[in-house]
C-alpha atoms as a PDB file:
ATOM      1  CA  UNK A   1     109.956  95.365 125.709  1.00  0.00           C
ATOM      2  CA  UNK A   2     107.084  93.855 123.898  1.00  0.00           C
ATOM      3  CA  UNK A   3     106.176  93.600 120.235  1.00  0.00           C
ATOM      4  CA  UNK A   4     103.132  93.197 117.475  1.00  0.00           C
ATOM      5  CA  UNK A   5     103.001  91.702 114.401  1.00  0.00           C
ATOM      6  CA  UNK A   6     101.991  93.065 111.332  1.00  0.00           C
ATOM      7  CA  UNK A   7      99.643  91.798 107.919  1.00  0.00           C
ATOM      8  CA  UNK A   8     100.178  92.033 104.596  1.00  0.00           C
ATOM      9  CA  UNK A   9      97.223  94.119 103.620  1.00  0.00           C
ATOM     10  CA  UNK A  10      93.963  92.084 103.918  1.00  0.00           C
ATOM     11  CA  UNK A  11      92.630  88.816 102.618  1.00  0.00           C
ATOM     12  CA  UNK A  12      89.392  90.892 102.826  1.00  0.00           C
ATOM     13  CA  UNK A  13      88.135  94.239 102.781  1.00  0.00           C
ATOM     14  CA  UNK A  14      84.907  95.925 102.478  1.00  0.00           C
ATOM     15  CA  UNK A  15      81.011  97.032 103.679  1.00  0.00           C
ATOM     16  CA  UNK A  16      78.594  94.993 105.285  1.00  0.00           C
ATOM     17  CA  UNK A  17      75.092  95.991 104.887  1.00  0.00           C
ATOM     18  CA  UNK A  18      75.182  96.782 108.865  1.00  0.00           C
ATOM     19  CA  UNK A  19      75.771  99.587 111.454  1.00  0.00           C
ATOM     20  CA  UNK A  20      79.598  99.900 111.356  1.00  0.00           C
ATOM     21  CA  UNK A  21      79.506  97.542 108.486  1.00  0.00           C
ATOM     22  CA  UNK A  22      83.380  98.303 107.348  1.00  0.00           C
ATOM     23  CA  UNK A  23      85.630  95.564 108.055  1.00  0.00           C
ATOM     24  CA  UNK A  24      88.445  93.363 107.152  1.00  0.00           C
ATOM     25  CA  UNK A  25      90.111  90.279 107.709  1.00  0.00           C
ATOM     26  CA  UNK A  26      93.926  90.008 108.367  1.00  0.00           C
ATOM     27  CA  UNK A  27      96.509  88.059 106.681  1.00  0.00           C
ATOM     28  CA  UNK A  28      99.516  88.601 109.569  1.00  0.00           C
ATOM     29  CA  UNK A  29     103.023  88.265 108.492  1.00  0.00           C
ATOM     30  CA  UNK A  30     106.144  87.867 110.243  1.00  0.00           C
ATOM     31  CA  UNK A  31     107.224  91.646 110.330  1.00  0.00           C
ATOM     32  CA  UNK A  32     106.979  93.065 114.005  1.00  0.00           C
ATOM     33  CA  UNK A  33     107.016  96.363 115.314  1.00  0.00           C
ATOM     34  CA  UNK A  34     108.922  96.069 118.803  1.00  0.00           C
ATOM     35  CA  UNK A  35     108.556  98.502 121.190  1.00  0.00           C
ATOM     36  CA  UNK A  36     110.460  99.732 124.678  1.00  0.00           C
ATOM     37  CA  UNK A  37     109.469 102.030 127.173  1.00  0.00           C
ATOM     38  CA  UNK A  38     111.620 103.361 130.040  1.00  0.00           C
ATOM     39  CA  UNK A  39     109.791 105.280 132.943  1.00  0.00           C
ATOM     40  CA  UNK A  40     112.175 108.401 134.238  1.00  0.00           C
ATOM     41  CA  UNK A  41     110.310 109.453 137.543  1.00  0.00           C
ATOM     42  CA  UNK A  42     112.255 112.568 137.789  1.00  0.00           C
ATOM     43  CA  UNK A  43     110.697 114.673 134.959  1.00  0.00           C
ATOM     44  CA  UNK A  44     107.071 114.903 132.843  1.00  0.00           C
ATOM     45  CA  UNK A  45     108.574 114.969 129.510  1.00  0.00           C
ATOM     46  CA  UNK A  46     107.732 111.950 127.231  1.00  0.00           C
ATOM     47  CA  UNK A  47     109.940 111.571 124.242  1.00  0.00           C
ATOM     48  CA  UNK A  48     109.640 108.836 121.492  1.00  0.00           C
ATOM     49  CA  UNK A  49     112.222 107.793 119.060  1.00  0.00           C
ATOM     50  CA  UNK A  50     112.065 107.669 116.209  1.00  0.00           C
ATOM     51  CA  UNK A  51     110.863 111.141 116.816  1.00  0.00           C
ATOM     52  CA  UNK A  52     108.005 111.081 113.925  1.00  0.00           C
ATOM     53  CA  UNK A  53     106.190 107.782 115.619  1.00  0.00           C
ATOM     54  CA  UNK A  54     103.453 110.955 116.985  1.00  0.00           C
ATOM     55  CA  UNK A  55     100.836 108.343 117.526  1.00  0.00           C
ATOM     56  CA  UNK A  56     102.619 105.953 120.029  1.00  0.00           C
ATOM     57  CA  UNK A  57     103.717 108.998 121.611  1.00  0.00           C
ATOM     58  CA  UNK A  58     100.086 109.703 122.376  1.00  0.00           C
ATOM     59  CA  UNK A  59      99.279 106.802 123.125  1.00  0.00           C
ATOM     60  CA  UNK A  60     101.937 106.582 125.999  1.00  0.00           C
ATOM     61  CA  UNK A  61     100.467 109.595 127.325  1.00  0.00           C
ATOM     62  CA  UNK A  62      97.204 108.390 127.311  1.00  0.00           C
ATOM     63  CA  UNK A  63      98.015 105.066 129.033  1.00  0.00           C
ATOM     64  CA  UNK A  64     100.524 107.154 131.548  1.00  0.00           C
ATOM     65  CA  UNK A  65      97.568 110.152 132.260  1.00  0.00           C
ATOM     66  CA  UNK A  66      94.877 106.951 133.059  1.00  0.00           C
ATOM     67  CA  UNK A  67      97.331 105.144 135.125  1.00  0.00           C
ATOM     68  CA  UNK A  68      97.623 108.038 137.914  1.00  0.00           C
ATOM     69  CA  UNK A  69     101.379 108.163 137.058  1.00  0.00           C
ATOM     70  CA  UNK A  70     102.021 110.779 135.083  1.00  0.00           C
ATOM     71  CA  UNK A  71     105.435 111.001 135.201  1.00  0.00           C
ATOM     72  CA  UNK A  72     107.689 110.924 131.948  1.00  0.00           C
ATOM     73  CA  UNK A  73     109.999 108.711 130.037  1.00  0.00           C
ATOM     74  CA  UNK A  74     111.188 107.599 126.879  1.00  0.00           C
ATOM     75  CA  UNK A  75     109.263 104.849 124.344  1.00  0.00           C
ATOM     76  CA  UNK A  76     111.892 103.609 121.158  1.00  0.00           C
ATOM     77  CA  UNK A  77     110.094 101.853 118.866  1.00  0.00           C
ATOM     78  CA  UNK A  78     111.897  99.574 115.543  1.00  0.00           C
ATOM     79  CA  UNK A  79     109.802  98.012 113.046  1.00  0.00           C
ATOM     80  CA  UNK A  80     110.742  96.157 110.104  1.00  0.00           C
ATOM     81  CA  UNK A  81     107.269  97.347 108.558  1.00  0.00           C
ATOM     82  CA  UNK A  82     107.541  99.703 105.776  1.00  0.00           C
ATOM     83  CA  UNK A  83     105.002 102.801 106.427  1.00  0.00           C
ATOM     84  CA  UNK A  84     102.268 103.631 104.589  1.00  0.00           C
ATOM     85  CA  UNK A  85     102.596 100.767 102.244  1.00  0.00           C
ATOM     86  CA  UNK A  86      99.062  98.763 103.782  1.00  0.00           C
ATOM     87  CA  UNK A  87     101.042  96.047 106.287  1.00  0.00           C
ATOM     88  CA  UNK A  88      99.880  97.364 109.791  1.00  0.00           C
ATOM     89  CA  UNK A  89     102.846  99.431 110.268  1.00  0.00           C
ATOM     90  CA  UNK A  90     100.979 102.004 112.439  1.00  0.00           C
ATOM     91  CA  UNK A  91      98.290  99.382 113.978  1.00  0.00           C
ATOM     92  CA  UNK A  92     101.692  97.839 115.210  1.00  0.00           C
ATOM     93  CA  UNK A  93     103.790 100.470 116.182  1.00  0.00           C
ATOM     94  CA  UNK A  94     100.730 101.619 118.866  1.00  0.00           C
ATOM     95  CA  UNK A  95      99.912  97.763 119.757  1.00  0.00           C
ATOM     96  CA  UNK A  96     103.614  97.285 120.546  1.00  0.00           C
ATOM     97  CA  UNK A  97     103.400 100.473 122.773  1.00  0.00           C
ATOM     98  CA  UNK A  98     100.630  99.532 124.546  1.00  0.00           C
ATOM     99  CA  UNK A  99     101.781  96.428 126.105  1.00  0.00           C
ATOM    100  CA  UNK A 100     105.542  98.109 126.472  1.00  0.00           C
ATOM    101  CA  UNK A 101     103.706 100.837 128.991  1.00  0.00           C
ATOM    102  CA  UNK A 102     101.629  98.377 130.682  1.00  0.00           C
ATOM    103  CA  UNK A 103     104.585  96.273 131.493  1.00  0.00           C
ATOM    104  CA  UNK A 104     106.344  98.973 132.393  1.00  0.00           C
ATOM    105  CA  UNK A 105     103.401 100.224 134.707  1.00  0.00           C
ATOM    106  CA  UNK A 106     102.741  97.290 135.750  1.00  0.00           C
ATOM    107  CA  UNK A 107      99.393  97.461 134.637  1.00  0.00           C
ATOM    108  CA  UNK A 108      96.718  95.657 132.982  1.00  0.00           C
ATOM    109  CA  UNK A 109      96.191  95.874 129.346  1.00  0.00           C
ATOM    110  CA  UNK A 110      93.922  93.305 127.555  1.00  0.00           C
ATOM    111  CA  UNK A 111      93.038  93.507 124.335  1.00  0.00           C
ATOM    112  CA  UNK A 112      89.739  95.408 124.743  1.00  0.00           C
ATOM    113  CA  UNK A 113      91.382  97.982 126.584  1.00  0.00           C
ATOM    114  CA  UNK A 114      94.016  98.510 123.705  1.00  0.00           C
ATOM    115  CA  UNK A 115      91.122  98.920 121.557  1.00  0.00           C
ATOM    116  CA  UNK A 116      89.163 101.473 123.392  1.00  0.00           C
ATOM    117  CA  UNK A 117      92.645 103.658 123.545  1.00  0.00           C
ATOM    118  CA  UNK A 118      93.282 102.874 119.492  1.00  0.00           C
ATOM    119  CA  UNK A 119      89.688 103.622 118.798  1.00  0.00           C
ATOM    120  CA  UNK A 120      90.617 107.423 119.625  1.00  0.00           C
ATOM    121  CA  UNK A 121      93.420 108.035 117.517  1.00  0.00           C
ATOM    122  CA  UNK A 122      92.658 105.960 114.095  1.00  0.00           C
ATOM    123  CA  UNK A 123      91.216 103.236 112.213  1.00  0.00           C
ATOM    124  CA  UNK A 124      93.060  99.932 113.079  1.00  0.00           C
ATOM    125  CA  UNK A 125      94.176  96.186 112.186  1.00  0.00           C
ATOM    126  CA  UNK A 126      93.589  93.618 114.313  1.00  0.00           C
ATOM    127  CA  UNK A 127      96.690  92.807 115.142  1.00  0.00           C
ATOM    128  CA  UNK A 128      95.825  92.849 118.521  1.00  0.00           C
ATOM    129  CA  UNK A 129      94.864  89.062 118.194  1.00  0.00           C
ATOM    130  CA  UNK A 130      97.083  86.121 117.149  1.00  0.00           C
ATOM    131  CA  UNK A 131      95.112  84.762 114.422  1.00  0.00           C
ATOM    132  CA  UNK A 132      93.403  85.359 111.269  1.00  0.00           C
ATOM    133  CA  UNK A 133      90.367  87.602 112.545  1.00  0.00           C
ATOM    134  CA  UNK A 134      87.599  89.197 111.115  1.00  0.00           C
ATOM    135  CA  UNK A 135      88.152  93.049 112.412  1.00  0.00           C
ATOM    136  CA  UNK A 136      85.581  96.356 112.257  1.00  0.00           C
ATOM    137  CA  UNK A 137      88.912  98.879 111.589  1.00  0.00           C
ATOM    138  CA  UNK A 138      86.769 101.921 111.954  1.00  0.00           C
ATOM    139  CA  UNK A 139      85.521 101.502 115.189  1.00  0.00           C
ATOM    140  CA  UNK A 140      88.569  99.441 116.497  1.00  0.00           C
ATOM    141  CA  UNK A 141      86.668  96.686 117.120  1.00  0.00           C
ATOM    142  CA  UNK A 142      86.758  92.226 117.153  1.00  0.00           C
ATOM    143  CA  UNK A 143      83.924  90.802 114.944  1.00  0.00           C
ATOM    144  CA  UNK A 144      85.570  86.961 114.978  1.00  0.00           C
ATOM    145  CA  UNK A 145      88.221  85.126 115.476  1.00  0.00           C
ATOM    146  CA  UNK A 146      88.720  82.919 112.409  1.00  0.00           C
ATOM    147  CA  UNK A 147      91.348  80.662 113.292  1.00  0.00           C
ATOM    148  CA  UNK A 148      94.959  79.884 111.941  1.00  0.00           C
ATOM    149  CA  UNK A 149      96.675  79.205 108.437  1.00  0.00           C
ATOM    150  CA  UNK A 150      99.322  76.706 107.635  1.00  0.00           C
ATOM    151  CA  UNK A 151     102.610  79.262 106.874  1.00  0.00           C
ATOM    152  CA  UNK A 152     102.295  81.288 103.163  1.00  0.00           C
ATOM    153  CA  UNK A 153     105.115  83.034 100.918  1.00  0.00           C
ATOM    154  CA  UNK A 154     103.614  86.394  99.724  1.00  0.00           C
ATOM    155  CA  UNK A 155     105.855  87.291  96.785  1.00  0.00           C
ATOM    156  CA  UNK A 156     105.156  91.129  96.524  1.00  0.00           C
ATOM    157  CA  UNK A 157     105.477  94.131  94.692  1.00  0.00           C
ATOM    158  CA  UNK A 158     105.205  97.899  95.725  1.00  0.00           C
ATOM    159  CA  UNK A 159     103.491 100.164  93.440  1.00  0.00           C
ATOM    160  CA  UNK A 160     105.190 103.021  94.858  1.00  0.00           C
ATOM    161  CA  UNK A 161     104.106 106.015  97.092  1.00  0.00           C
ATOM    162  CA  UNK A 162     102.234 105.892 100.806  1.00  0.00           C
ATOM    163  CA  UNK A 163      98.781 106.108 102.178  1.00  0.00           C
ATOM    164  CA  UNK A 164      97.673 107.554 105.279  1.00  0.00           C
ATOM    165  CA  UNK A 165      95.282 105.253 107.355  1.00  0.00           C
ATOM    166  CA  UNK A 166      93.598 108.339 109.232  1.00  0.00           C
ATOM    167  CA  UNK A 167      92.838 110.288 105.312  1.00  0.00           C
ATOM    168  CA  UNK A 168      92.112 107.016 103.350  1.00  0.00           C
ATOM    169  CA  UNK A 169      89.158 105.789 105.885  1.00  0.00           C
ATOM    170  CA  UNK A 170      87.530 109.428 105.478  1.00  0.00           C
ATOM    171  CA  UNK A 171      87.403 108.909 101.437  1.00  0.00           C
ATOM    172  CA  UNK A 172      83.703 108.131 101.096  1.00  0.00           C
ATOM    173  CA  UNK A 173      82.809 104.549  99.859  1.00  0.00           C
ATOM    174  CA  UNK A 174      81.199 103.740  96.250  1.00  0.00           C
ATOM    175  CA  UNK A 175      79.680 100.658  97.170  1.00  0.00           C
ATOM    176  CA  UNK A 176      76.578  99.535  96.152  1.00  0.00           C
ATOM    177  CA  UNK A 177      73.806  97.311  98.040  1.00  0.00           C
ATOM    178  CA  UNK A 178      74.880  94.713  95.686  1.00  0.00           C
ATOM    179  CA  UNK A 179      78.468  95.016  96.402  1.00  0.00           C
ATOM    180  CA  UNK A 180      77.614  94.823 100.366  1.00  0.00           C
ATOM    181  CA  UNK A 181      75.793  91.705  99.876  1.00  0.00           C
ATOM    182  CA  UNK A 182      78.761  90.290  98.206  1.00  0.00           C
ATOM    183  CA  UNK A 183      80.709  90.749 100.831  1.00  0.00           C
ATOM    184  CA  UNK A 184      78.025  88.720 103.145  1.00  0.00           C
ATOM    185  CA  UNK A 185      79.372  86.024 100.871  1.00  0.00           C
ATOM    186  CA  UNK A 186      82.877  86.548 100.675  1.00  0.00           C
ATOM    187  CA  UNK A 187      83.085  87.091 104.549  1.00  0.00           C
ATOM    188  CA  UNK A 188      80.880  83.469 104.996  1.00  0.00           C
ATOM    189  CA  UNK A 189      83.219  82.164 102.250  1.00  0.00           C
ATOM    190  CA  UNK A 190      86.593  82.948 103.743  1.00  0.00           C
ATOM    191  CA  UNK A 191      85.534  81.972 107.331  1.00  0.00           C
ATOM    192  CA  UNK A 192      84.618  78.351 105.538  1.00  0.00           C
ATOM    193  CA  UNK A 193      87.824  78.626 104.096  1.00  0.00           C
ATOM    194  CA  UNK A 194      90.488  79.397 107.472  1.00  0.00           C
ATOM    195  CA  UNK A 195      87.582  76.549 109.118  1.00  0.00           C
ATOM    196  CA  UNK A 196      88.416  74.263 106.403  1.00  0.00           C
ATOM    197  CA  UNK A 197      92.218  75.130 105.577  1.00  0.00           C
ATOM    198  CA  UNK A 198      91.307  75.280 102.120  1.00  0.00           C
ATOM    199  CA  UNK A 199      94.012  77.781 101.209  1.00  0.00           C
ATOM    200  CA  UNK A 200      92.937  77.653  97.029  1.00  0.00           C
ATOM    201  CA  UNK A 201      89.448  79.498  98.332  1.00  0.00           C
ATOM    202  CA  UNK A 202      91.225  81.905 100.498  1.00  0.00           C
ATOM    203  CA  UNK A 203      93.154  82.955  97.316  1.00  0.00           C
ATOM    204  CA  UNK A 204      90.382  82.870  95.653  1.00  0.00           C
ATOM    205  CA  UNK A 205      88.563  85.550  97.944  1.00  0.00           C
ATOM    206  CA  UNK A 206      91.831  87.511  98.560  1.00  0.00           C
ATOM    207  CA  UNK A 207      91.618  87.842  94.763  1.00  0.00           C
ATOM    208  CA  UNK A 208      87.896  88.830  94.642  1.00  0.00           C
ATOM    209  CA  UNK A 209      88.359  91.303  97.183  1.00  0.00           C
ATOM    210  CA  UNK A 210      91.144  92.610  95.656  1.00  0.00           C
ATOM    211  CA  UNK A 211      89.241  93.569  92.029  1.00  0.00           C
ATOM    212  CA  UNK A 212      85.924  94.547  94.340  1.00  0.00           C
ATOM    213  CA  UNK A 213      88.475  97.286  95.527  1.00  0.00           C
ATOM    214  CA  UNK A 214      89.849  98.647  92.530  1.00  0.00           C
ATOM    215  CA  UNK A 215      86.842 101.276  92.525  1.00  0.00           C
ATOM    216  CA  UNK A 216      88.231 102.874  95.895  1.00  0.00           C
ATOM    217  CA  UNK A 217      92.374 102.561  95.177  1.00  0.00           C
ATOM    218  CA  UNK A 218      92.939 101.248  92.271  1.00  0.00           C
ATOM    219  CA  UNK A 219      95.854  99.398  91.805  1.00  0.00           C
ATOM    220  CA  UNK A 220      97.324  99.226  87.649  1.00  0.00           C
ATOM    221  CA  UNK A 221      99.227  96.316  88.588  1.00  0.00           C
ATOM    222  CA  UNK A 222      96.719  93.642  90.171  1.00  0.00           C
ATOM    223  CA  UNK A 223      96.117  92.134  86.789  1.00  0.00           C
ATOM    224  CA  UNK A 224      99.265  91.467  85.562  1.00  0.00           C
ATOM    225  CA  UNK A 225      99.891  90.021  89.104  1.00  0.00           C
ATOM    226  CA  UNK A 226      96.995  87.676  88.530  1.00  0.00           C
ATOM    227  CA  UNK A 227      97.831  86.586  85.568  1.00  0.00           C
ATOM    228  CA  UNK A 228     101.563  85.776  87.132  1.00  0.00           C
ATOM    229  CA  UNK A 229      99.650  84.214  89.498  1.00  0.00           C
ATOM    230  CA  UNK A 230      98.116  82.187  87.179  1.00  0.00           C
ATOM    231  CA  UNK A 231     100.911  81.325  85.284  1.00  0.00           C
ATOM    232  CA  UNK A 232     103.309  79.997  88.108  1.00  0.00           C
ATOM    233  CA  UNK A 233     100.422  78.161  90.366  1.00  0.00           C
ATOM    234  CA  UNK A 234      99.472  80.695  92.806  1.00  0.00           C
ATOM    235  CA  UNK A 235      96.858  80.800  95.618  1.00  0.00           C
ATOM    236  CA  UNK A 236      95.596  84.079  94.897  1.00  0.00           C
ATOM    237  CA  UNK A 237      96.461  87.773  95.133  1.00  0.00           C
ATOM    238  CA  UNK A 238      96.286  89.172  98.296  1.00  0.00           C
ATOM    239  CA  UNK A 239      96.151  93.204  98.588  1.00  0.00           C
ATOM    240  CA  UNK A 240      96.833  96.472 100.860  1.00  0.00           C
ATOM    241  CA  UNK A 241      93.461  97.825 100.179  1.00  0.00           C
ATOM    242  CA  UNK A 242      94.088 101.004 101.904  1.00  0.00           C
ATOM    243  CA  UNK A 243      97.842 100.745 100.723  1.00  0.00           C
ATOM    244  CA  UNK A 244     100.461 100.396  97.520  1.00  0.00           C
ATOM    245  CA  UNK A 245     101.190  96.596  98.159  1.00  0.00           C
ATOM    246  CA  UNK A 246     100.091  93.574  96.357  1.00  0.00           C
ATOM    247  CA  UNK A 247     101.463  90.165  96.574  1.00  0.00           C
ATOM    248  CA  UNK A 248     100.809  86.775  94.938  1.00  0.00           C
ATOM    249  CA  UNK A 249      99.687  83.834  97.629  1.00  0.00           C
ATOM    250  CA  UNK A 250     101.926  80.447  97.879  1.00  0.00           C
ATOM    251  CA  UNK A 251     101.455  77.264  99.349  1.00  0.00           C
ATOM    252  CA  UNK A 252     105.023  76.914 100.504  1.00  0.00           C
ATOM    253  CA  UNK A 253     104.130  73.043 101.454  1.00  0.00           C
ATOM    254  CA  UNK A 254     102.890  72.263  97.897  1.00  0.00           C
ATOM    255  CA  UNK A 255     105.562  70.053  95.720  1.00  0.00           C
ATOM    256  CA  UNK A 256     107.832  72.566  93.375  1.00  0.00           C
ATOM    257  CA  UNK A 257     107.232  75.238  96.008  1.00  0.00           C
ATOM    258  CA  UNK A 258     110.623  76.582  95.708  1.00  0.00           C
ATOM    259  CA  UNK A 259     110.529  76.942  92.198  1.00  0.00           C
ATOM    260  CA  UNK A 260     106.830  78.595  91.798  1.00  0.00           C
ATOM    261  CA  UNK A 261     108.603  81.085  94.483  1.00  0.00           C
ATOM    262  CA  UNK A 262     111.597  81.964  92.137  1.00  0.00           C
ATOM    263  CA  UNK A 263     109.340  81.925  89.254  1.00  0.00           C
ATOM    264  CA  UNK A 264     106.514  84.248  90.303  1.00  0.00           C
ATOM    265  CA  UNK A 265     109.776  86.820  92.057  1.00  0.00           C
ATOM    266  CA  UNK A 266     111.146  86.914  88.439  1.00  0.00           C
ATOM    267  CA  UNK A 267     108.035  87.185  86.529  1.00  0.00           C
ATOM    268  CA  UNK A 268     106.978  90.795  89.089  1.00  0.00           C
ATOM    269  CA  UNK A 269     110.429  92.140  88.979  1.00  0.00           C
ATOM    270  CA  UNK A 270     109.892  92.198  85.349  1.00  0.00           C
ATOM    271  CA  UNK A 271     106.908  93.816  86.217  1.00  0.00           C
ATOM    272  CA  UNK A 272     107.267  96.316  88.576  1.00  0.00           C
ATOM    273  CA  UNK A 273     111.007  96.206  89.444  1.00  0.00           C
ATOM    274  CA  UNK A 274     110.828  95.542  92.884  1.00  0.00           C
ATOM    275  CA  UNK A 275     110.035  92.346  94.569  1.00  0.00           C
ATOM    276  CA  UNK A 276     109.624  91.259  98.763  1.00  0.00           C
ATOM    277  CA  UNK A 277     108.868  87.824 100.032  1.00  0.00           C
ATOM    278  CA  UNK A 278     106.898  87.853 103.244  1.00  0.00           C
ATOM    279  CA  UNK A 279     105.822  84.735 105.378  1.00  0.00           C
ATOM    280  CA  UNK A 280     102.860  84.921 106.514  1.00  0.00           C
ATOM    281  CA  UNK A 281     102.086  83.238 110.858  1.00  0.00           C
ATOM    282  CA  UNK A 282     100.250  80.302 111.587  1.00  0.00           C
ATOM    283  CA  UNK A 283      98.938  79.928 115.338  1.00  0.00           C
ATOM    284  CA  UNK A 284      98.523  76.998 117.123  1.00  0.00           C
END
């Protein structure tokens, strides 16, 4: 049995003015996608369950054809990730399965590995890595490791509907030049900020990001959410760029933390009629 985290969107997401210049940077939450895989060495039939989880089940097979043991079995996978909503719910469903076959195999599976198998089935999070990390999704690759965050409430809201990783990364992007060297900044600004702790400027560039992306998804809610934000004390609002989520940033170790919590759930209730709190995971 082994398991992965997921994120609630990204605290940053955009174009570098690079080769492979898409990235992001991870917010992870404590949501986990736990995974089991049981090796049956008297048939060649793989089954997953649920049965729609496609992706892990290829995934399984790749790890299982590589191995030399192709033999079947059966991977069960239960995450308390909603799909499609922008929190990693696939990125963890296939991390989770990765280190479930290796264990069961017996084999090796470090991180890059896991990459080079996720880079041929989709664009992914980097939830391969416990800590905030700055992450090239398209090709499935680390660009830094950015350290660790004292613990967050994300009070969130769910504009509805679901967005397919896979489709979403194929929609061409409208950025400018300009844009792309804005998000040299905000990348050298939020590394500062994880560096320095300084959880008002990681708000502040979760809620940059977040209006930078309204071109590619737009979300109608983000600024009512800042302005709730605004209104109860927030961090920042933090976003599932290639998703339907958006939640407002707290500093849960701040004085009145309890009440800017209740506050800011009331206030997007109100708003959108629907309201999650997430915690976000701080590594030592």
């Amino acid at each position: 049995m082994s398991s992965a985290f997921g994120t609630f969107g990204e605290l940053l997401q955009g174009v570098l003015p690079e080769a492979d210049g898409d990235f992001l940077v991870t917010l992870p939450v404590a949501r986990w996608a736990v995974a089991r895989f049981e090796v049956a060495p008297h048939t060649d039939v793989l089954e997953v369950w649920p049965p729609h989880k496609k992706k892990a089940l290829r995934l399984a097979s790749m790890i299982m054809e590589d191995s030399g043991r192709p033999t079947g079995g059966v991977l069960t996978i239960d995450s308390t990730l909603p799909e499609g909503k922008g929190l990693a719910s696939s990125s963890a469903d296939l991390v989770a399965t990765a280190r479930a076959v290796a264990n069961a195999l017996d084999e090796p599976m470090p991180p890059r590995r896991i990459e080079s198998y996720l880079a041929r089935i989709e664009p992914t999070d980097g939830v391969l890595y416990p800590s905030v990390v700055a992450f090239h999704h398209r090709s499935v690759r680390l660009r830094a490791r950015l350290g660790s965050l004292p613990s967050m409430a994300v009070v969130s809201v769910d504009e509805g509907g679901a967005v397919d990783t896979v489709d979403f990364n194929s929609i061409p992007k409208p950025f400018t030049a300009a844009d792309e060297r804005e998000y040299v900044r905000l990348l050298d600004r939020i590394t500062g900020a994880v560096a320095r702790q300084d959880l008002a400027e990681v708000g502040a560039v979760a809620t940059a990001s977040a209006r930078m992306n309204q071109v590619l998804r737009h979300k109608w809610s983000l600024e009512p959410m800042i302005a709730i934000c605004r209104e109860v004390g927030g961090l920042g609002v933090v976003v599932g760029h290639s998703g339907t989520t958006l939640g407002i940033l707290l500093d849960t170790s701040a004085p009145h933390s309890h009440g800017r919590l209740t506050a800011a759930a009331q206030a997007c209730q109100e708003l959108a009629g629907n309201v999650t709190v997430y915690r976000t995971l701080s590594f030592d």
